[in-house]
C-alpha atoms as a PDB file:
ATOM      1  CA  UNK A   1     300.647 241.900 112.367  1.00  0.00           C
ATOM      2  CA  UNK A   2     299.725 239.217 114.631  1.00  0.00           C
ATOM      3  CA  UNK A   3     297.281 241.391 116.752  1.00  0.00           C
ATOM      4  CA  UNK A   4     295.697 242.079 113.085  1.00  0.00           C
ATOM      5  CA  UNK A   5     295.152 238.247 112.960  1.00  0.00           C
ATOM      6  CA  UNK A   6     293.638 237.712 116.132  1.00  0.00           C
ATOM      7  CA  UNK A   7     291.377 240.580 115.927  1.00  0.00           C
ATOM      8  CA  UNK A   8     290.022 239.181 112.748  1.00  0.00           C
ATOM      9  CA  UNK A   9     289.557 235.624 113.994  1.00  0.00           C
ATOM     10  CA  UNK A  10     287.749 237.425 117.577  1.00  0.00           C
ATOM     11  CA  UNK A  11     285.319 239.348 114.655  1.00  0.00           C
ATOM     12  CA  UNK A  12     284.453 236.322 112.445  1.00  0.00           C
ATOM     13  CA  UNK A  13     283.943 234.149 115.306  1.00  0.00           C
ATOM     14  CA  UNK A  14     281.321 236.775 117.203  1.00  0.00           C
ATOM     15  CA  UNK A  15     279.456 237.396 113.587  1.00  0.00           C
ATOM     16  CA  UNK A  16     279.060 233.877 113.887  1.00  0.00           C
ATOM     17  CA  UNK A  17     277.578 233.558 117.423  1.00  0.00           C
ATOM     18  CA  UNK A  18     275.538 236.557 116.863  1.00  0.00           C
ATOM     19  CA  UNK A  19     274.225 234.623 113.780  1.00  0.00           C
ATOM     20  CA  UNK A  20     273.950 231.260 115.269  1.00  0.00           C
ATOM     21  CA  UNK A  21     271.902 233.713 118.214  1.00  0.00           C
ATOM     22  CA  UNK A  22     269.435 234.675 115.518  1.00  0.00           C
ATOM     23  CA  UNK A  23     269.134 231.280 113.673  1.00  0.00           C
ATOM     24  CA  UNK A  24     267.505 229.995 116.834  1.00  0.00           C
ATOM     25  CA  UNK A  25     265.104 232.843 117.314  1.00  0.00           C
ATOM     26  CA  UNK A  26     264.177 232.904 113.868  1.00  0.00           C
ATOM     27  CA  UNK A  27     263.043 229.285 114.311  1.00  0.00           C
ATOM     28  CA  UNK A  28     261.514 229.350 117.995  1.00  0.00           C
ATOM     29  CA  UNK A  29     259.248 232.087 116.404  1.00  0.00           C
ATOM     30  CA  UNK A  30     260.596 235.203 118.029  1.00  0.00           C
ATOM     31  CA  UNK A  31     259.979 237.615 114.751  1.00  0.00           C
ATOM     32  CA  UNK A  32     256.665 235.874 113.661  1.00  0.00           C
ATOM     33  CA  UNK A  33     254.367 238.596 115.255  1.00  0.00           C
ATOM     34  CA  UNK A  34     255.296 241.743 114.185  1.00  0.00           C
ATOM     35  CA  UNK A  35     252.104 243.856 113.659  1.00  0.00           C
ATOM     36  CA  UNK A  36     250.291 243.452 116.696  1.00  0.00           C
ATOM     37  CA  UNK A  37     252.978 245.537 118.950  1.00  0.00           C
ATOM     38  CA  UNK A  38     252.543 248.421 116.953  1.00  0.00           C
ATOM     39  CA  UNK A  39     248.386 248.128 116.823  1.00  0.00           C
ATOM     40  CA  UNK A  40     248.212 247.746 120.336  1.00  0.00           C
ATOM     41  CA  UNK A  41     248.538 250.962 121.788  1.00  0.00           C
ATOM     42  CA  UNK A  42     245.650 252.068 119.613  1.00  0.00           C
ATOM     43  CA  UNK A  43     242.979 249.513 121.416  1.00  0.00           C
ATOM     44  CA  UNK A  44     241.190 250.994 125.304  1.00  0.00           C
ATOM     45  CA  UNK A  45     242.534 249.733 128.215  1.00  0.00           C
ATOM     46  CA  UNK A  46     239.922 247.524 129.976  1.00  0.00           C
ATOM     47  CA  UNK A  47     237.666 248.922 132.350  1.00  0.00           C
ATOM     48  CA  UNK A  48     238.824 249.337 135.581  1.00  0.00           C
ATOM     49  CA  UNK A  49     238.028 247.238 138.441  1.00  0.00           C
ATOM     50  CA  UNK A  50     235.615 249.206 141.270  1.00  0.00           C
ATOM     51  CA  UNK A  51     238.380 249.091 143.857  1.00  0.00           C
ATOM     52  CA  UNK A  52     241.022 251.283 141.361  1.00  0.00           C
ATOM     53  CA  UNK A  53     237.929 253.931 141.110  1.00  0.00           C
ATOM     54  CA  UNK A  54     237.710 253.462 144.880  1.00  0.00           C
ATOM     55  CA  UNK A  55     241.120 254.366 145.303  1.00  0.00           C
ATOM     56  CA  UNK A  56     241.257 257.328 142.609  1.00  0.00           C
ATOM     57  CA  UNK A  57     238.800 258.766 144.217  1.00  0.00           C
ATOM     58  CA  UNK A  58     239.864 258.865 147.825  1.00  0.00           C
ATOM     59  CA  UNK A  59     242.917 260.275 146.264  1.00  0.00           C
ATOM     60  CA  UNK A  60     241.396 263.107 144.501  1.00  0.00           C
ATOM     61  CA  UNK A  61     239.172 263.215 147.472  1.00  0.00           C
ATOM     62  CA  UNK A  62     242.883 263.852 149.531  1.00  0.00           C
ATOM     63  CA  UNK A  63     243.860 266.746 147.026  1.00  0.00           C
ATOM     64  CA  UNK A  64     240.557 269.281 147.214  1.00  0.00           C
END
């Protein structure tokens, strides 16, 4: 019965840290931005930089 009472007080006090946890990243702002994560995979990458399609194309270049 004991081991019932300390596994109880172990569960109760990690809800709480897990809460307390969450209290503070609710207020530093953590879960503000939500939508742009999911909309940002659907923008272009920006253009690539003359030395990348330097090296891309010595690669290819390498293959044939």
């Amino acid at each position: 019965m004991e081991i019932l009472y300390l596994m109880i007080i172990c569960s109760v006090s990690l809800a709480v840290i897990f809460l307390i946890i969450f209290i503070i990243g609710a207020k530093k702002g953590q879960f503000e931005d939500d939508e742009s994560p999911a909309v940002r995979i659907l923008f272009d990458d920006e253009k690539k930089t003359e030395e990348e399609e330097e090296t891309e194309t010595l690669k290819e270049d390498r293959k044939e």
